[in-house]
Each structure stands twice: as structure tokens, then as C-alpha cells.
Protein backbone atom coordinates (compact mmCIF):
# COMPACT_ATOMS: atom_id res chain seq x y z
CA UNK A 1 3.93 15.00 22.61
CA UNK A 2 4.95 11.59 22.14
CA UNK A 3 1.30 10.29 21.35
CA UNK A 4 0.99 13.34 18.75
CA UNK A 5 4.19 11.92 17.09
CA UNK A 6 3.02 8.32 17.26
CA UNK A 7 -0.73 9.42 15.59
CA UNK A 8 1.24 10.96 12.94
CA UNK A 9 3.20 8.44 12.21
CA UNK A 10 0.49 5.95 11.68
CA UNK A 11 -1.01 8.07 9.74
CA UNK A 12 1.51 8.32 7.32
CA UNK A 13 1.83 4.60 6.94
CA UNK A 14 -1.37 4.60 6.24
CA UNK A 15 -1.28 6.37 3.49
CA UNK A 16 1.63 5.01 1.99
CA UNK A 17 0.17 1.49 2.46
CA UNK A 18 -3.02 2.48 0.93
CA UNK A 19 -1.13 4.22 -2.02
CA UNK A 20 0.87 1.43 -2.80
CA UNK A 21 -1.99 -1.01 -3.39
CA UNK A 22 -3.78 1.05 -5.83
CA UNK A 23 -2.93 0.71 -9.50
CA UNK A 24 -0.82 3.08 -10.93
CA UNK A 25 -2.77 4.80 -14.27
CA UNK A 26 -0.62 4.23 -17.30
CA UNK A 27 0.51 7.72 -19.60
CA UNK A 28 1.10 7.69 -23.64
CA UNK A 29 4.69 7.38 -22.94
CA UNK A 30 4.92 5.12 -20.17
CA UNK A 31 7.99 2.82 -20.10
CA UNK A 32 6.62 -0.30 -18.72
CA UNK A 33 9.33 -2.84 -17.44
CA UNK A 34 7.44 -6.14 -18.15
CA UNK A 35 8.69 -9.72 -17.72
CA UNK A 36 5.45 -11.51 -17.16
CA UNK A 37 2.08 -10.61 -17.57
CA UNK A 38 -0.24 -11.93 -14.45
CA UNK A 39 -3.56 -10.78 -15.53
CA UNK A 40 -5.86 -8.58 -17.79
CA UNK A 41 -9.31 -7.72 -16.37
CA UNK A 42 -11.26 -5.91 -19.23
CA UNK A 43 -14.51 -5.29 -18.51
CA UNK A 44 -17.31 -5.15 -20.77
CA UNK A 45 -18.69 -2.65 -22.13
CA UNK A 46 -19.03 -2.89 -26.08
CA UNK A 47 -17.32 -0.80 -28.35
CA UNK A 48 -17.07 2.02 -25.67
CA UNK A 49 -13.91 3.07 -23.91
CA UNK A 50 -13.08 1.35 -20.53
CA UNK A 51 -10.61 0.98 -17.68
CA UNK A 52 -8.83 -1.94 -18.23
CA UNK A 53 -6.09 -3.63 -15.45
CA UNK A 54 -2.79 -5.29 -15.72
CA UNK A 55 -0.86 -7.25 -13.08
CA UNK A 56 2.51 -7.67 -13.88
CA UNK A 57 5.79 -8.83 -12.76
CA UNK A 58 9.15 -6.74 -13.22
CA UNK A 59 12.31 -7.82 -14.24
CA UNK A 60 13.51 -7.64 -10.92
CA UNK A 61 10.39 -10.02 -9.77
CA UNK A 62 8.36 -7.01 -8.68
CA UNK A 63 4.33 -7.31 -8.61
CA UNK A 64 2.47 -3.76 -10.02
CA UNK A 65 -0.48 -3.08 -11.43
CA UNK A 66 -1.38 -0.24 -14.15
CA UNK A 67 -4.65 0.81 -15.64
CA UNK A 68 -4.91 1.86 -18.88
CA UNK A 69 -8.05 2.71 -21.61
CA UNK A 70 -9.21 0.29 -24.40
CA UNK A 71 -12.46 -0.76 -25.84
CA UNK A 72 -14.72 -3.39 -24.20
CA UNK A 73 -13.84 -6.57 -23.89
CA UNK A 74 -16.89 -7.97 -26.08
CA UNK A 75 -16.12 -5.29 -29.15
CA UNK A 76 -16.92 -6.72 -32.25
CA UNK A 77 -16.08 -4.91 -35.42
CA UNK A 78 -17.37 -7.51 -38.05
């Protein structure tokens, strides 16, 4: 029984550890608490909608990382 509680256990922790170091996708809405920007990584992709990534630091001195939608990186509307 112990074992069964154990395998459980890690299990969980697991998953929370594996949750926590995914980005969390930004909503219309969002309240962001943002003290410093870390990084942007837009990929390319023209004028077409992509998944962009922020790293940012809270004001508490936090790390996170959001996703949110934007056009390409090399969009050029001239």
C-alpha cells in the first residue's frame, strides 16, 4: 500500500513540474504583472498569424512565460 501511495505521489509531481514549465497562453483580458521583459521569440512567418513567447519577470522577481498571437516577425506592410 505504501508503494501505491509513493507511485502516486510521484506522479503528481510530475505533473505539476511539467505544468509549471510550460508557458501559460495569454487571453484578451489578461492582466499581465510585468516588471521586466526577458525575451520575445517571434518566429517567422510573414504576414500570417503566429505563436509568439514572452519571458518575463514579476514584480515580485518571479520568472513566467506567456504565449500570445501576432503576425510574423518579418511582416512588412510597405
Amino acid at each position: 500500500m505504501n508503494k501505491l501511495i509513493a507511485i502516486v505521489g510521484l506522479a503528481l509531481c510530475a505533473q505539476w513540474a511539467h505544468a509549471a514549465n510550460e508557458p501559460t497562453a495569454y487571453r484578451y483580458g489578461d492582466r499581465l504583472d510585468i516588471a521586466k521583459v526577458v525575451s520575445l521569440e517571434v518566429p517567422a512567418g510573414g504576414c500570417d498569424v503566429v505563436e509568439a513567447k514572452m519571458t518575463y519577470v514579476d514584480s515580485n522577481g518571479e520568472t513566467h512565460e506567456t504565449t500570445y498571437l501576432r503576425q510574423g516577425a518579418d511582416c512588412s506592410n510597405f
